[in-house]
N, C-alpha and C. Protein backbone atom coordinates (compact mmCIF):
# COMPACT_ATOMS: atom_id res chain seq x y z
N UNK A 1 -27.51 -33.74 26.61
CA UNK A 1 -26.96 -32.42 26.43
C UNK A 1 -26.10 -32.42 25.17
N UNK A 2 -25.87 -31.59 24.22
CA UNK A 2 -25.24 -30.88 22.97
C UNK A 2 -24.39 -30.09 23.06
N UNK A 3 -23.63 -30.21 22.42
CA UNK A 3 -22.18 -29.41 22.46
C UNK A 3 -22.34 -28.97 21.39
N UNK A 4 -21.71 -27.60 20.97
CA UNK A 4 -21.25 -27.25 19.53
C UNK A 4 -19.56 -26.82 19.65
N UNK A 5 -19.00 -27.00 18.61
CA UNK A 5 -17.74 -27.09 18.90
C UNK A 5 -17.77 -25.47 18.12
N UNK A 6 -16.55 -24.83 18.91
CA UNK A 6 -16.24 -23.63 18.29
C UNK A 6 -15.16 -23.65 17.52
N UNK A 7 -15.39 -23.49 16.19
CA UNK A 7 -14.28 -23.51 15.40
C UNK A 7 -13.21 -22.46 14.85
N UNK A 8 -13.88 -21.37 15.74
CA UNK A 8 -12.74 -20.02 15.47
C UNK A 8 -12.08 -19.96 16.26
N UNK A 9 -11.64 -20.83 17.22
CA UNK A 9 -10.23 -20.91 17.91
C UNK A 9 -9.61 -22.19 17.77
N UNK A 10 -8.44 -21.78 17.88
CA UNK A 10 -7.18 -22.92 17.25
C UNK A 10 -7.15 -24.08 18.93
N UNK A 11 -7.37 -25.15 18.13
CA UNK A 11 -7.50 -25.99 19.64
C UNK A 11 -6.09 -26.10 20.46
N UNK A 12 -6.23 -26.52 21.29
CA UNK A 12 -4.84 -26.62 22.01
C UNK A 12 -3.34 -27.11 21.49
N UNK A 13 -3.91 -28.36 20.04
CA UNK A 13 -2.67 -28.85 19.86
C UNK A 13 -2.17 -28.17 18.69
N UNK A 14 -2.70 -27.17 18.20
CA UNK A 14 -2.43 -26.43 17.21
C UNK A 14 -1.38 -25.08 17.58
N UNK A 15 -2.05 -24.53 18.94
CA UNK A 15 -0.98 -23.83 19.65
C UNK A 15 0.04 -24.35 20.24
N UNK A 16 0.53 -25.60 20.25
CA UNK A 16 1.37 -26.13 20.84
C UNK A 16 2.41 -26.79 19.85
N UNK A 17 2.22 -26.51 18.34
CA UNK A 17 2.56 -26.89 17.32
C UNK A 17 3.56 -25.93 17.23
N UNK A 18 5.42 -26.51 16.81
CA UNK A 18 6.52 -25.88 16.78
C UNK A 18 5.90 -25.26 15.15
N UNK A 19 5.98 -23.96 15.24
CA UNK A 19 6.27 -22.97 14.08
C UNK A 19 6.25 -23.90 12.80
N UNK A 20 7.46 -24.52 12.44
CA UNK A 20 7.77 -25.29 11.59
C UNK A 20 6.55 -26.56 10.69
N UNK A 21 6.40 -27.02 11.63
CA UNK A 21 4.86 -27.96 11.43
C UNK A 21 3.90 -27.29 11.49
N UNK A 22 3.56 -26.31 11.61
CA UNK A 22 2.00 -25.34 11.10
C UNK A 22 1.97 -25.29 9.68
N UNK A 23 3.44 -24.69 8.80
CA UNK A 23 3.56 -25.17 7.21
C UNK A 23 4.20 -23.30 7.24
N UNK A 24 4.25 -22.75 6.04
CA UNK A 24 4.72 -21.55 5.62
C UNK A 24 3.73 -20.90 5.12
N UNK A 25 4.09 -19.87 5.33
CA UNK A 25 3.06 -18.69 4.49
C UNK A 25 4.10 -18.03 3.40
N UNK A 26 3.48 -17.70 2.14
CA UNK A 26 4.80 -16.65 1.34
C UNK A 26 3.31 -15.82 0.75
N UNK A 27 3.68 -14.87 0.93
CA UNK A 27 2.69 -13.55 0.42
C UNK A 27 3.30 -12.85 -1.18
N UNK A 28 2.23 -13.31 -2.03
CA UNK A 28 2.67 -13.07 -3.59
C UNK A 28 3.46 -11.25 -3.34
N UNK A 29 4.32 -11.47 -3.98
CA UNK A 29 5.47 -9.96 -4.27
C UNK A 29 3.64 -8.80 -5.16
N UNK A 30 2.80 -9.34 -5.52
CA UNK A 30 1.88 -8.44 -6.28
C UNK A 30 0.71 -8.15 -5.36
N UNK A 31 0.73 -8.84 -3.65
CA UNK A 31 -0.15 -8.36 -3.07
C UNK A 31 0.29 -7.65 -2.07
N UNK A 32 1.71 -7.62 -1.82
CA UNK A 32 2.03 -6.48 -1.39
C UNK A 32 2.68 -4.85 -1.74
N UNK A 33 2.51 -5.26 -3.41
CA UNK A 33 2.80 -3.75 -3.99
C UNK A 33 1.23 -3.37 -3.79
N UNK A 34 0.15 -4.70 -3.85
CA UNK A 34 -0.74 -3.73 -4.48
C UNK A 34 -1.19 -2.80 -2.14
N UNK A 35 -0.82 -3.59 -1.55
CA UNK A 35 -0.95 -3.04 -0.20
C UNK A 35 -0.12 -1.51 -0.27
N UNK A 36 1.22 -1.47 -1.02
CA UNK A 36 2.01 -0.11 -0.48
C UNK A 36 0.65 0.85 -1.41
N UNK A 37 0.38 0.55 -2.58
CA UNK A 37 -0.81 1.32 -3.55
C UNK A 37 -1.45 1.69 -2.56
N UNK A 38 -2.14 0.93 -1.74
CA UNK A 38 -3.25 1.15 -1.17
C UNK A 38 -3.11 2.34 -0.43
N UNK A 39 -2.19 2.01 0.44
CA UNK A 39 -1.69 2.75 1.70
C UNK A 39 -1.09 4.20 1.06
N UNK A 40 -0.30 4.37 0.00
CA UNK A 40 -0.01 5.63 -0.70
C UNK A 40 -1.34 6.23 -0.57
N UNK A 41 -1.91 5.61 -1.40
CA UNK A 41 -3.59 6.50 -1.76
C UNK A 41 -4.56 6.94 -0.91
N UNK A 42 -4.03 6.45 0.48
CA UNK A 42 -4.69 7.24 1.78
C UNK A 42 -4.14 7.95 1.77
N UNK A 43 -2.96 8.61 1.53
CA UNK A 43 -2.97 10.25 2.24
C UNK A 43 -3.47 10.65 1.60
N UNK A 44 -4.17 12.09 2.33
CA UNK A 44 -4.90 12.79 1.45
C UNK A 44 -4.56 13.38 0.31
N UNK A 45 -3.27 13.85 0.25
CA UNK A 45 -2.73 14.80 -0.77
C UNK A 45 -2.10 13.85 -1.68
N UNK A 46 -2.18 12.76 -1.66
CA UNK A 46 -2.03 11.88 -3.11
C UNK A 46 -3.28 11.66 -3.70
N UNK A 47 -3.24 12.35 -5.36
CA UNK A 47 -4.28 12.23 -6.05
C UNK A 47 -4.15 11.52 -7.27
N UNK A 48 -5.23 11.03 -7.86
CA UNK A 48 -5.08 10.22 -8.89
C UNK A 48 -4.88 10.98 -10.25
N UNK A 49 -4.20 10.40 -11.37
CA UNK A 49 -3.99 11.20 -12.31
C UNK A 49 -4.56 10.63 -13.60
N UNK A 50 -4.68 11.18 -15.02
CA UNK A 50 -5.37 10.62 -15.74
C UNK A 50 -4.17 9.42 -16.65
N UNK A 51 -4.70 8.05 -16.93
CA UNK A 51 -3.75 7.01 -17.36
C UNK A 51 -3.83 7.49 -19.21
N UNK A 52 -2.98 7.12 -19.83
CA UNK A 52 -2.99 7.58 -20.86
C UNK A 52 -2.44 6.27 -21.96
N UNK A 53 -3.06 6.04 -22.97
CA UNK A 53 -2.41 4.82 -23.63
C UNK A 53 -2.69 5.27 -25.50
N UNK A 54 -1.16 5.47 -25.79
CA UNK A 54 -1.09 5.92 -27.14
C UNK A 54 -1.69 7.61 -27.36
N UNK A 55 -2.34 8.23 -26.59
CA UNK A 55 -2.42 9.20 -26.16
C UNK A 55 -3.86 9.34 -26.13
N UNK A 56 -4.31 8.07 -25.52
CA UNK A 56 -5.62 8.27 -25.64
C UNK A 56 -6.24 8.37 -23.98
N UNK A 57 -6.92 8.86 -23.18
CA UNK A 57 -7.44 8.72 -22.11
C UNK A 57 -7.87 7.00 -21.87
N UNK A 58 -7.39 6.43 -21.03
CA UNK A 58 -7.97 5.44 -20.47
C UNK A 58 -8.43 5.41 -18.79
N UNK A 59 -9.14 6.44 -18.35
CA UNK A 59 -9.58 6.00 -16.87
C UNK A 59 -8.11 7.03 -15.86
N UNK A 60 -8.00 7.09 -14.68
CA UNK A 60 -7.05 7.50 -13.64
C UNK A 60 -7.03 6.26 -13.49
N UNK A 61 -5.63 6.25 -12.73
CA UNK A 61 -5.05 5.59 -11.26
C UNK A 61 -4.24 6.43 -10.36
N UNK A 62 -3.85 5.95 -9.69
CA UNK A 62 -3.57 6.53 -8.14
C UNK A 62 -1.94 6.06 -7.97
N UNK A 63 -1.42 6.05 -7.06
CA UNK A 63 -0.09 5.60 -6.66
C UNK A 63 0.49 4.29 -7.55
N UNK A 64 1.70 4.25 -8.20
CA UNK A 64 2.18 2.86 -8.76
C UNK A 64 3.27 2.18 -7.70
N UNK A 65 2.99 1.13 -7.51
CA UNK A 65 4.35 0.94 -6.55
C UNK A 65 5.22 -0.31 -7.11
N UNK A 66 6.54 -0.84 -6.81
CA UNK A 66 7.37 -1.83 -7.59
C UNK A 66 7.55 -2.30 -6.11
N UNK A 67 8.07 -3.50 -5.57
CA UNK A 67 8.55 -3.95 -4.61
C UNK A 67 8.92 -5.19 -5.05
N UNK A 68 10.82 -5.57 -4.18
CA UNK A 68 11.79 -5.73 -4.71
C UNK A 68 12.42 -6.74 -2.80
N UNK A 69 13.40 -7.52 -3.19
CA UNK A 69 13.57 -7.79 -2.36
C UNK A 69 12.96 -9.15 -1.38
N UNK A 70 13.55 -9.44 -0.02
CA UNK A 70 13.39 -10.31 0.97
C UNK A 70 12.31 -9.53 1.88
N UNK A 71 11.78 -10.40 2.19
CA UNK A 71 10.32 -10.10 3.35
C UNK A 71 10.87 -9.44 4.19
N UNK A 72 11.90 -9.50 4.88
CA UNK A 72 12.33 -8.27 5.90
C UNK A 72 12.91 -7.30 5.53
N UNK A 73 13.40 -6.85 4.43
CA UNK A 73 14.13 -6.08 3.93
C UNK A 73 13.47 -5.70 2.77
N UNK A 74 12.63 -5.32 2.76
CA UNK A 74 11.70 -4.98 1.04
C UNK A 74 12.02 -3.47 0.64
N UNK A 75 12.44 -3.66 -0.28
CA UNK A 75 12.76 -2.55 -1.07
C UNK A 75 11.56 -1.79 -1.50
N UNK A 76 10.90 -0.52 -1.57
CA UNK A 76 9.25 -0.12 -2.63
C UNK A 76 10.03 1.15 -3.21
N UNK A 77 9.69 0.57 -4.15
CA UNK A 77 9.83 2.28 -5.20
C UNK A 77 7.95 2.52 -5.07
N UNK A 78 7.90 4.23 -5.42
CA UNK A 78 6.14 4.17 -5.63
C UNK A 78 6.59 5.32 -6.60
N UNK A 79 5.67 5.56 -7.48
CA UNK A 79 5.39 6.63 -8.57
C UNK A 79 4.13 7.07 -8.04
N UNK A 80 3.89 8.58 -7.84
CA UNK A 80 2.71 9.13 -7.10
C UNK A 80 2.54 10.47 -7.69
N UNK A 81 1.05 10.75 -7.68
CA UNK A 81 1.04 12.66 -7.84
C UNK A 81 0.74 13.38 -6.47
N UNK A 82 0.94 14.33 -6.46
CA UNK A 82 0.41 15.28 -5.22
C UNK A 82 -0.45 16.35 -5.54
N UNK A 83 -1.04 16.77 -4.81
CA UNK A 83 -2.31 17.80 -4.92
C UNK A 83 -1.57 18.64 -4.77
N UNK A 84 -1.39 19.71 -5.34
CA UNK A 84 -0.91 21.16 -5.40
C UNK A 84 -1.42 22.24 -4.76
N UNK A 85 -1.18 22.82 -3.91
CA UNK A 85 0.04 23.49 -3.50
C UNK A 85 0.38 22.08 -2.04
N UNK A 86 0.52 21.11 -2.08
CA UNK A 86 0.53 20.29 -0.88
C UNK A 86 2.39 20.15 -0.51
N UNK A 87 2.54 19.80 0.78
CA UNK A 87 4.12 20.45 1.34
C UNK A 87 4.44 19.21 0.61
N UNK A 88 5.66 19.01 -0.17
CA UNK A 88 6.11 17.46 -0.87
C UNK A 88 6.90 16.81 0.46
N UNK A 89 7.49 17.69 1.07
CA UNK A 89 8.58 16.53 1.85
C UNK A 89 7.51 16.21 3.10
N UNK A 90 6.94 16.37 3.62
CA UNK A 90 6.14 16.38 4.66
C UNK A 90 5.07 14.95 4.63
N UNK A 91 4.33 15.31 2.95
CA UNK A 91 3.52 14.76 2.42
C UNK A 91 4.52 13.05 2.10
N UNK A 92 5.29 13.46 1.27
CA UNK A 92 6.21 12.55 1.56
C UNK A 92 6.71 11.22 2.27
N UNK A 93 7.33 12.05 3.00
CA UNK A 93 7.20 11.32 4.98
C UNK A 93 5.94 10.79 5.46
N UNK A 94 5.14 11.32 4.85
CA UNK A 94 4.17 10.80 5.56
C UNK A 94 3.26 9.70 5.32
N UNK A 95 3.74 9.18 3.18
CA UNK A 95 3.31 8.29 2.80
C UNK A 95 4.26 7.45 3.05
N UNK A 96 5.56 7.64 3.27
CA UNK A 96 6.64 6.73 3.89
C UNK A 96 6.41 6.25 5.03
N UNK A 97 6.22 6.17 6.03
CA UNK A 97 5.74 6.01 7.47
C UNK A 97 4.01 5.26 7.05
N UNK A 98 3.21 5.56 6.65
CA UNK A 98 2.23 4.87 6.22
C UNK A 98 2.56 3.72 5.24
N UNK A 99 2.88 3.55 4.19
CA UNK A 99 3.37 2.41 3.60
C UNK A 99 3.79 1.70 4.51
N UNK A 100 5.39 1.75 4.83
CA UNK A 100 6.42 0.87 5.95
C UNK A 100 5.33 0.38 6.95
N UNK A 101 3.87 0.73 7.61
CA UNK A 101 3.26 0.84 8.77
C UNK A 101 2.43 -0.59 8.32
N UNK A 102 2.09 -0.20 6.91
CA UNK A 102 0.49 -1.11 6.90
C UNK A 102 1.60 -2.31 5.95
N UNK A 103 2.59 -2.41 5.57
CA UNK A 103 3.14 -3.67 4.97
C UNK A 103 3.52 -4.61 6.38
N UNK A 104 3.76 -3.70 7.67
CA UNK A 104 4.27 -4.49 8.49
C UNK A 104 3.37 -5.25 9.16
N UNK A 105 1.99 -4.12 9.44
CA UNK A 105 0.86 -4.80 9.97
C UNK A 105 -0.24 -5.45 9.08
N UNK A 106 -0.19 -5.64 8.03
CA UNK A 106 -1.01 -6.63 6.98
C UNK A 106 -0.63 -8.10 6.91
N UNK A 107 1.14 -7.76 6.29
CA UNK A 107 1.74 -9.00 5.93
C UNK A 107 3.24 -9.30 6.65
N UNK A 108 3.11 -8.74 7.90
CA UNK A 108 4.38 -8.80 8.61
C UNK A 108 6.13 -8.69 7.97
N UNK A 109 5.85 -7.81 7.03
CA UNK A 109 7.08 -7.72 6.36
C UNK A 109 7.56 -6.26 6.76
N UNK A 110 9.18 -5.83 6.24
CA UNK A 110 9.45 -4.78 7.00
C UNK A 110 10.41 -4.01 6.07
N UNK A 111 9.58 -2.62 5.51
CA UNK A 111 10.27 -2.05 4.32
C UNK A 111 11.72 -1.71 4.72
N UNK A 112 12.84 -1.78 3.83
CA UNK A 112 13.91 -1.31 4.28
C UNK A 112 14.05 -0.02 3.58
N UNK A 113 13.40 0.66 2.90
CA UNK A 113 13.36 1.66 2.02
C UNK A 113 12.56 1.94 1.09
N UNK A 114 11.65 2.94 1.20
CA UNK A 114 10.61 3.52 0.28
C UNK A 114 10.78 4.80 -0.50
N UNK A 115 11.26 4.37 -1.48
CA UNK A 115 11.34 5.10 -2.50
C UNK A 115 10.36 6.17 -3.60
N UNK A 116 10.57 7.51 -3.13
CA UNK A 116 8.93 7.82 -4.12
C UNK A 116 9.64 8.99 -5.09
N UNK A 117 8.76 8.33 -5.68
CA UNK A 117 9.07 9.32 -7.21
C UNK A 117 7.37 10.48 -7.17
N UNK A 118 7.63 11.94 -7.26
CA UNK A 118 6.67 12.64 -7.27
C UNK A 118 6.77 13.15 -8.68
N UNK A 119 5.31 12.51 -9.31
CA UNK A 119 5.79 12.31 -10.80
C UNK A 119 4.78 13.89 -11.20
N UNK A 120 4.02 14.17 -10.48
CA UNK A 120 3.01 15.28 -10.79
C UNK A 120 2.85 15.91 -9.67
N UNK A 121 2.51 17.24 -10.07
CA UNK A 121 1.50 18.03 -9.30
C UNK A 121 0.52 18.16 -9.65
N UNK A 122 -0.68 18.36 -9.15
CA UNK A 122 -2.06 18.43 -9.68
C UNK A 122 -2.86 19.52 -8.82
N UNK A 123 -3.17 20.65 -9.73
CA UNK A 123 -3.90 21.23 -8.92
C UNK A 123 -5.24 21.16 -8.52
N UNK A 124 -6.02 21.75 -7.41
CA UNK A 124 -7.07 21.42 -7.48
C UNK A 124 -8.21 21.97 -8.35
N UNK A 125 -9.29 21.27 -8.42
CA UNK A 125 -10.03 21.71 -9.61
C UNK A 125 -11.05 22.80 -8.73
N UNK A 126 -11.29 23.51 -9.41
CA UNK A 126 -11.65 25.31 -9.47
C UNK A 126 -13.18 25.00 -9.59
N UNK A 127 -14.08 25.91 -8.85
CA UNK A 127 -15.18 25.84 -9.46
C UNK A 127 -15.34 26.51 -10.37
N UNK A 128 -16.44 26.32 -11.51
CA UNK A 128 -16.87 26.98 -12.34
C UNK A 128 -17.13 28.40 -11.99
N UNK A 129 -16.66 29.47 -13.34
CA UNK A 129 -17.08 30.80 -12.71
C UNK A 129 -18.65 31.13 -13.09
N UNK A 130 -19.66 31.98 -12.64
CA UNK A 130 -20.47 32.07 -13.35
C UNK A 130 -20.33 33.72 -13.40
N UNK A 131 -20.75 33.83 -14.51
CA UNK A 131 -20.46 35.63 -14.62
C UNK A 131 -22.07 36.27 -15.21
């Protein structure tokens, strides 16, 4: 008879291993700005705006975020646009509560303050008239 060993569970002496002797995890400070990005750019009413360099068009991006600080206490500034006519404080709150949500459940860290800068409004684009 044949055994195959299953290797997607942690064997017994691995769960029985004090915290300390498993080793550390540190999550780069640039993969969790780019997580608050992420999470900004799900709400709906954050839209991307056009990037501009020397005043030339280079491509959109979407939400910028800075994050600052200790893993439990993380500071995020974000620079964001909003879709116009969209409620700002509402919209707001609501990328605040989403950020703080998915930094805690990605990389177990815990914003102490999210900071957003609403750098634009953007309205929505119109269809063409035909006359």
């Amino acid at each position: 008879m044949t055994g195959t060993l299953d290797s997607t569970k942690p064997s017994v002496e691995d769960e029985r291993a004090e915290p300390a002797r498993r080793g550390k995890l540190r999550i780069d400070r640039s993969v969790l700005r780019k997580i608050a990005e992420h999470a900004a750019n799900l709400e709906p009413d954050c839209v991307p705006v056009a990037r501009r360099v020397a005043g030339i068009g280079t491509g959109k991006h979407g939400a910028t975020a800075h994050v600052t600080g200790p893993d439990r206490q993380l500071h995020v500034h974000l620079d964001l646009a909003l879709r116009y006519p969209a409620p700002v404080t509402s919209t707001v709150r609501a990328v605040r509560e989403r950020v703080g949500g998915e930094l805690e459940r990605l990389a177990g860290c815990r914003a102490a303050s999210v900071d957003v800068r609403v750098t634009a409004l953007v309205p929505q684009a119109s269809a063409p008239r035909v006359e």
